[in-house]
Protein backbone atom coordinates (compact mmCIF):
# COMPACT_ATOMS: atom_id res chain seq x y z
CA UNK A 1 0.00 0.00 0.00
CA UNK A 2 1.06 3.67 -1.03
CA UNK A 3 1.02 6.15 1.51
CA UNK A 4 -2.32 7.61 2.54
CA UNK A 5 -3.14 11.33 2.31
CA UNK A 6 -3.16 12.73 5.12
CA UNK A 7 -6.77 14.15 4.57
CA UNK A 8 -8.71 13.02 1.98
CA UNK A 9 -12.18 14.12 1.05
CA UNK A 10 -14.74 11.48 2.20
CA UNK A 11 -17.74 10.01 0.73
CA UNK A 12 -21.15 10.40 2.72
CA UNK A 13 -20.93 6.96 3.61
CA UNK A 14 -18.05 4.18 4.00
CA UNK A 15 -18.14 0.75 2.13
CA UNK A 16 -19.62 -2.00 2.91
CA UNK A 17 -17.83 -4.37 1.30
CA UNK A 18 -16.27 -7.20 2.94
CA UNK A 19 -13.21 -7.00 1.50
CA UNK A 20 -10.73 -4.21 1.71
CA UNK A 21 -11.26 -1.33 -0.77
CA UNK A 22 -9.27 1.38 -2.46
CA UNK A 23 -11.52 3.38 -0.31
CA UNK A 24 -9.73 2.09 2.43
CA UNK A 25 -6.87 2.26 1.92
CA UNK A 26 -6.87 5.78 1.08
CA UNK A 27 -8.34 6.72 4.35
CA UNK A 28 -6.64 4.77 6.35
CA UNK A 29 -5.71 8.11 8.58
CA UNK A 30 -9.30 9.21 8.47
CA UNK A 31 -10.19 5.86 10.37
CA UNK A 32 -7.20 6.30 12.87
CA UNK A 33 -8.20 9.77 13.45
CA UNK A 34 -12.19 7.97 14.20
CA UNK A 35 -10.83 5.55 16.03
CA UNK A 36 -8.47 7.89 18.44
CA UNK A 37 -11.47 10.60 18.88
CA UNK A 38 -13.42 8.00 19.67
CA UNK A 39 -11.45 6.11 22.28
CA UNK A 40 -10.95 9.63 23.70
CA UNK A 41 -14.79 10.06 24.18
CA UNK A 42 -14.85 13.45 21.67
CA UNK A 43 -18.13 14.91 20.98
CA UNK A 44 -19.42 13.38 17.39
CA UNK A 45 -20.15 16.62 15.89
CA UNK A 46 -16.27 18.19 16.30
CA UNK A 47 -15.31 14.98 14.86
CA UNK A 48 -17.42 15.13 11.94
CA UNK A 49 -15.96 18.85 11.82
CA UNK A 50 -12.49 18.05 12.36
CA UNK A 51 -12.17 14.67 10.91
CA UNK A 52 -15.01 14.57 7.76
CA UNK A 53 -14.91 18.17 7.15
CA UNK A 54 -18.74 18.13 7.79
CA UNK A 55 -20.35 20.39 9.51
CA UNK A 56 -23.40 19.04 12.17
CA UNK A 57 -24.77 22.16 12.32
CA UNK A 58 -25.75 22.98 8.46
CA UNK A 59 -26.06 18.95 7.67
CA UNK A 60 -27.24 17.23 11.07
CA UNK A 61 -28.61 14.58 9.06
CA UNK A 62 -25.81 13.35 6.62
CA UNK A 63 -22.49 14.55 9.29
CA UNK A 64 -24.29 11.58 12.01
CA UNK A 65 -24.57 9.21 9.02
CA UNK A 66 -21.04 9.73 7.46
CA UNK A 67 -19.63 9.81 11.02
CA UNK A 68 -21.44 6.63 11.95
CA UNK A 69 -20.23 4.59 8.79
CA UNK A 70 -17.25 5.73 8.95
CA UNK A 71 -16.54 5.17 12.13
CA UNK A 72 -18.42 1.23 11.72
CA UNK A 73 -15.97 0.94 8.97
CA UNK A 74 -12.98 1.59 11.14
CA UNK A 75 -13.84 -0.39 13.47
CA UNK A 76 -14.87 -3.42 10.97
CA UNK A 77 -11.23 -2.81 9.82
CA UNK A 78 -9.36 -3.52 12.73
CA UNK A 79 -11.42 -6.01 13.80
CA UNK A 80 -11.66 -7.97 10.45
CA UNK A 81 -10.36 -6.37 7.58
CA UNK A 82 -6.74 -6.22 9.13
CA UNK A 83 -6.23 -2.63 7.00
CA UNK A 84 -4.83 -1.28 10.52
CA UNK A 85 -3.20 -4.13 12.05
CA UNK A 86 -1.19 -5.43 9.37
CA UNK A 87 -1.74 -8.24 6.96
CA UNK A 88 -1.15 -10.46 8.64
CA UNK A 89 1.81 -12.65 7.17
CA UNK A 90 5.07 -12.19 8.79
């Protein structure tokens, strides 16, 4: 895998795939950034700011859903689609 930018525009909602996508892979930093606000309890709405470049304010509606997938896609990644944790072979 390339190098990730470092903040890449994201779609309103994450795949779904089962399988790791290009998507992915280029925000791989997005979903670290979801992960750490999230393990550090931060308010949804500055992350959707901060992180999505969405603002909760103007769009309540698709900043919860983007957050929400993106962060279920995160945490589908480390959990199963090994994206953050390596592939696996060493």
């Amino acid at each position: 895998m390339k190098n990730p930018p470092l903040d890449p525009d994201v779609a309103d909602a994450a795949p779904t795939e089962q399988i790791l996508t290009a998507y992915d892979e280029q925000h791989v930093v997005t979903y670290i950034r979801l992960l750490q606000a999230d393990s550090e309890g931060a308010e949804w709405t500055e992350v959707a700011w901060v992180v999505l470049h969405i603002d909760a304010e103007r769009e309540p509606d698709r900043a919860r859903r983007a957050y929400q997938s993106h962060l279920a896609r995160a945490k589908w990644l480390t959990e199963q689609g090994r994206l953050l944790r390596g592939n696996g072979s060493k």
